[in-house]
N, C-alpha and C. Protein backbone atom coordinates (compact mmCIF):
# COMPACT_ATOMS: atom_id res chain seq x y z
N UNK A 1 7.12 -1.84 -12.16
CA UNK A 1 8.25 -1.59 -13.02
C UNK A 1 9.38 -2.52 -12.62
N UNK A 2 9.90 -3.23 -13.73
CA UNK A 2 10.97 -3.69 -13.24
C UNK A 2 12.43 -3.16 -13.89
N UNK A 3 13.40 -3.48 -13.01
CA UNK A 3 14.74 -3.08 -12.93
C UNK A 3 16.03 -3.95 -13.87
N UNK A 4 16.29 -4.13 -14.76
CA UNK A 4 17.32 -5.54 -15.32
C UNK A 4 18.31 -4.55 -15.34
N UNK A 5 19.66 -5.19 -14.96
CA UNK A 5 21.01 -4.52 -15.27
C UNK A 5 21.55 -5.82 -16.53
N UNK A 6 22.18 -5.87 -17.41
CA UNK A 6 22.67 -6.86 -18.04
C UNK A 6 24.00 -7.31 -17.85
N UNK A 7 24.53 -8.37 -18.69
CA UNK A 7 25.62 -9.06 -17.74
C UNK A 7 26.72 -7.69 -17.68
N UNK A 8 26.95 -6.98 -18.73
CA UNK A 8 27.44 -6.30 -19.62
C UNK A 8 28.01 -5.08 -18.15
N UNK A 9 26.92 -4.68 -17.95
CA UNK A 9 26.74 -3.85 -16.85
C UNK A 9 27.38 -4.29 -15.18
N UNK A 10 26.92 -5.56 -15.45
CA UNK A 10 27.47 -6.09 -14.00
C UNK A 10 28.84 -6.25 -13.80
N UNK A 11 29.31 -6.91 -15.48
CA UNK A 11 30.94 -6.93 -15.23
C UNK A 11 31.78 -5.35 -15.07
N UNK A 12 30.98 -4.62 -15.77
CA UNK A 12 31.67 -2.78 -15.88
C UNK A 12 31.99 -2.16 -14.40
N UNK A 13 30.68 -2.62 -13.68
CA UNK A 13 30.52 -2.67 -12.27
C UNK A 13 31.91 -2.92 -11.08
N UNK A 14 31.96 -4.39 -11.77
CA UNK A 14 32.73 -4.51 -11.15
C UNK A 14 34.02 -4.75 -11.71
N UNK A 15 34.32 -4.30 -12.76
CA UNK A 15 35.64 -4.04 -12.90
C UNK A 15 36.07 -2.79 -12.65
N UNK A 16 35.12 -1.68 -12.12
CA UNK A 16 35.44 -0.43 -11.55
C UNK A 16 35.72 -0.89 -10.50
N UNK A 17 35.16 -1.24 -9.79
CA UNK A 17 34.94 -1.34 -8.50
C UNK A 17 36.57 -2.14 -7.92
N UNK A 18 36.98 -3.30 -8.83
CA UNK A 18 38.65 -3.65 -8.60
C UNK A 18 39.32 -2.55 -8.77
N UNK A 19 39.12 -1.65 -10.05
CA UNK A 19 40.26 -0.68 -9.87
C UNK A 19 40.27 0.40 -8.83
N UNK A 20 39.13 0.52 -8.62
CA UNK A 20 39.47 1.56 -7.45
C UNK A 20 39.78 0.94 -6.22
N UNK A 21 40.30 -0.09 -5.78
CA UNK A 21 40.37 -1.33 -5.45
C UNK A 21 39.56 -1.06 -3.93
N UNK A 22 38.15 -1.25 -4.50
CA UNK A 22 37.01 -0.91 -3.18
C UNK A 22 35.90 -1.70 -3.22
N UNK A 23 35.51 -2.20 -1.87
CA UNK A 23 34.79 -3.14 -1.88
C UNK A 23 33.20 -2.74 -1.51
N UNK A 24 32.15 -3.20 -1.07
CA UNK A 24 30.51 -3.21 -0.96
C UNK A 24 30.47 -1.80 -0.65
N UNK A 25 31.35 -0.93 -0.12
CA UNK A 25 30.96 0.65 -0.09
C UNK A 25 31.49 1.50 -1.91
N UNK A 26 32.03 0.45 -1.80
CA UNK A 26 32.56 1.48 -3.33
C UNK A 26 31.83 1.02 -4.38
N UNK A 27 31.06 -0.45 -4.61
CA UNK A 27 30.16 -1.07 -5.83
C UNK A 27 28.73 -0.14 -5.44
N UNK A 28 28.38 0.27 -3.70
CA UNK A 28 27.11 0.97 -4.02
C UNK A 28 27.33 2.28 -4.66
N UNK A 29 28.54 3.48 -4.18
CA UNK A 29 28.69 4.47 -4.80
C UNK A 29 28.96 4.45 -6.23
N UNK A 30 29.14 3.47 -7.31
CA UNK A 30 29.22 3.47 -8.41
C UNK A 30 27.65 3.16 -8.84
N UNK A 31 27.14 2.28 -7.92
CA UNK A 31 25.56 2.40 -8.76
C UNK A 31 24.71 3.28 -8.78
N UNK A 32 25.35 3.83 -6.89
CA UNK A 32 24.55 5.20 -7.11
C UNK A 32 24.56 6.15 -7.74
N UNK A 33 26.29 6.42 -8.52
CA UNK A 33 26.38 7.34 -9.74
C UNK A 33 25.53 7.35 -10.93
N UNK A 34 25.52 5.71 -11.48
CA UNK A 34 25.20 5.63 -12.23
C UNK A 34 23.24 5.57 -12.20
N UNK A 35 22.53 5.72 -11.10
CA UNK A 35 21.16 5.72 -11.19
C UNK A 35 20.80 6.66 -10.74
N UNK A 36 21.38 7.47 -10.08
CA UNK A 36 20.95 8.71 -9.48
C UNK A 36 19.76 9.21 -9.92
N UNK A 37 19.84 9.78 -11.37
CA UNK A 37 18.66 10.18 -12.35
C UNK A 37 17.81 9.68 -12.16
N UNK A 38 17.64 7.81 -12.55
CA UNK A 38 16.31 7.26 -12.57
C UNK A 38 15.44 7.02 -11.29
N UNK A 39 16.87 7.12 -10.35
CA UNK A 39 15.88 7.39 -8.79
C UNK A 39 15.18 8.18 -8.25
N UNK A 40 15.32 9.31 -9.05
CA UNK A 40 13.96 10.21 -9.07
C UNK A 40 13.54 10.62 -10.01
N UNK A 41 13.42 10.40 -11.08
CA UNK A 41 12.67 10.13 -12.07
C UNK A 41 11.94 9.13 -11.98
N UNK A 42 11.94 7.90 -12.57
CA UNK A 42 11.39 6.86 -12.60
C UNK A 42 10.14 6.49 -11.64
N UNK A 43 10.20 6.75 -10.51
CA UNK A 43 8.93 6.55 -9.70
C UNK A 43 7.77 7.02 -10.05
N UNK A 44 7.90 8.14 -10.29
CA UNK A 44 7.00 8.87 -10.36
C UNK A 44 6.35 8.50 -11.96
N UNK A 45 7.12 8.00 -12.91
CA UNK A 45 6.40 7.72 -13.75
C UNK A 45 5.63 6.15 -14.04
N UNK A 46 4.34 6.28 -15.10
CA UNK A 46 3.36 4.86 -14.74
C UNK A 46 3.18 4.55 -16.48
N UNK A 47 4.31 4.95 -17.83
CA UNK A 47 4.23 4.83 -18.65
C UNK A 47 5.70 3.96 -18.88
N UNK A 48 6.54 3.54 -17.97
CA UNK A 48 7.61 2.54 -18.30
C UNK A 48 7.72 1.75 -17.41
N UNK A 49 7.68 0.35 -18.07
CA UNK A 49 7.69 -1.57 -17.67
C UNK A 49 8.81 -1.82 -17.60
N UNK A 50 10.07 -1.44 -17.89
CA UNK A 50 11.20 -1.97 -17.24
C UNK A 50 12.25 -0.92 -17.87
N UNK A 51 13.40 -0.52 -16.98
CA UNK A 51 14.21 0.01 -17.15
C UNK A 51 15.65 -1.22 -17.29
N UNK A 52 15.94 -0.38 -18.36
CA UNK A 52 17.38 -1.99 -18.40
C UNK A 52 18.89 -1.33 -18.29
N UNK A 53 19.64 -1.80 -17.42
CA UNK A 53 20.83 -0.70 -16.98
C UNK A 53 22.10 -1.37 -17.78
N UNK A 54 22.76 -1.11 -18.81
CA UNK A 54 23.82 -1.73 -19.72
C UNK A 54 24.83 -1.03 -19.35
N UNK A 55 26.21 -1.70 -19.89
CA UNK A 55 27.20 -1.81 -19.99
C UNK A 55 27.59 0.64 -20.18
N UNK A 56 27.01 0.36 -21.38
CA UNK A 56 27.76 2.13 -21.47
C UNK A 56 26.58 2.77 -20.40
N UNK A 57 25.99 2.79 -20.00
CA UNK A 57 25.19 3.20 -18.54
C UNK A 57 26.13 3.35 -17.27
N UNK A 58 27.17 2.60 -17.33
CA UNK A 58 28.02 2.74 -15.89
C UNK A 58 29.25 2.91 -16.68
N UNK A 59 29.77 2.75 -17.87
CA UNK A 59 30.92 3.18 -18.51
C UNK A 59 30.87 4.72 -19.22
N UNK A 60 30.22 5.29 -19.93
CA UNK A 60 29.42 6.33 -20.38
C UNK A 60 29.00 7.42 -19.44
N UNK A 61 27.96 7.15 -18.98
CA UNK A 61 26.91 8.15 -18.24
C UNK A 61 25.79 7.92 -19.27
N UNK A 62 25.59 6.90 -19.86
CA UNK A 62 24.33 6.82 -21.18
C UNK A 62 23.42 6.67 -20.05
N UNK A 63 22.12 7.10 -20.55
CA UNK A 63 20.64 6.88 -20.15
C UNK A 63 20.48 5.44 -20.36
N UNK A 64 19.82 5.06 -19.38
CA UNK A 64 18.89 3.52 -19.68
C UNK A 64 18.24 3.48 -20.62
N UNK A 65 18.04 2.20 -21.00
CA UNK A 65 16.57 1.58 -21.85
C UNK A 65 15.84 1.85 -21.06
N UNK A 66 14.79 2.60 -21.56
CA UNK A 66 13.63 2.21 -21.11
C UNK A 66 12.50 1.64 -21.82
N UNK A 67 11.43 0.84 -21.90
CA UNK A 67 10.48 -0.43 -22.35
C UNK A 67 9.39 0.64 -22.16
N UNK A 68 8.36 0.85 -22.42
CA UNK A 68 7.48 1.68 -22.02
C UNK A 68 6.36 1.02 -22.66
N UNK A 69 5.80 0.90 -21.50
CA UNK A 69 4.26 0.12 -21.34
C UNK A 69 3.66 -0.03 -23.15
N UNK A 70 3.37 0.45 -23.35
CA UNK A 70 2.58 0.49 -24.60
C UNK A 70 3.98 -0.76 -25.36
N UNK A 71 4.76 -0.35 -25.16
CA UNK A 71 6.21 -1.10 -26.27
C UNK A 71 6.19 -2.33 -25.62
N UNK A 72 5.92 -2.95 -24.48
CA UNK A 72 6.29 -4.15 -24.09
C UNK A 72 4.84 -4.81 -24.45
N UNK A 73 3.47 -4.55 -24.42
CA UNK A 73 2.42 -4.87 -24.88
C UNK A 73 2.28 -5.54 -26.60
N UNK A 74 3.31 -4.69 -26.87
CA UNK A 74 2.95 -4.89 -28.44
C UNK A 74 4.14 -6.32 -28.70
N UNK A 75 5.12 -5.94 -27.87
CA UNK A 75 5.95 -6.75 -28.52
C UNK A 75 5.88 -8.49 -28.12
């Protein structure tokens, strides 16, 4: 399985991460907010090829894309 965050996501990232004006301990606690779910979820499943982490994912609380095997085959 692979993991893509998009640019979208990376800048949200870290434009939290200035305002709370916190550095490599404060960008992991924002990712860890924002993946918490798929970190135990996701392992365990063998029906999704890539999870994609966007912009309203760390702005939101939205769920990821997820690609799921059969969907990345076809496409």
């Amino acid at each position: 399985m692979r993991l893509r965050f998009t640019d979208g996501a990376l800048h949200a990232v870290a434009a939290r991460a200035l305002n709370q004006k916190s550095g490599a301990r404060g960008l992991r606690a924002i990712l860890e907010g924002a993946m918490l779910d798929m970190m135990y979820e996701l392992p365990s499943r063998d029906d999704v090829e890539e999870c994609v982490v966007n912009e309203e994912v760390i702005t939101q609380g939205a769920a990821p894309l997820l690609v799921y095997k059969s969907e990345a085959e076809s496409a």
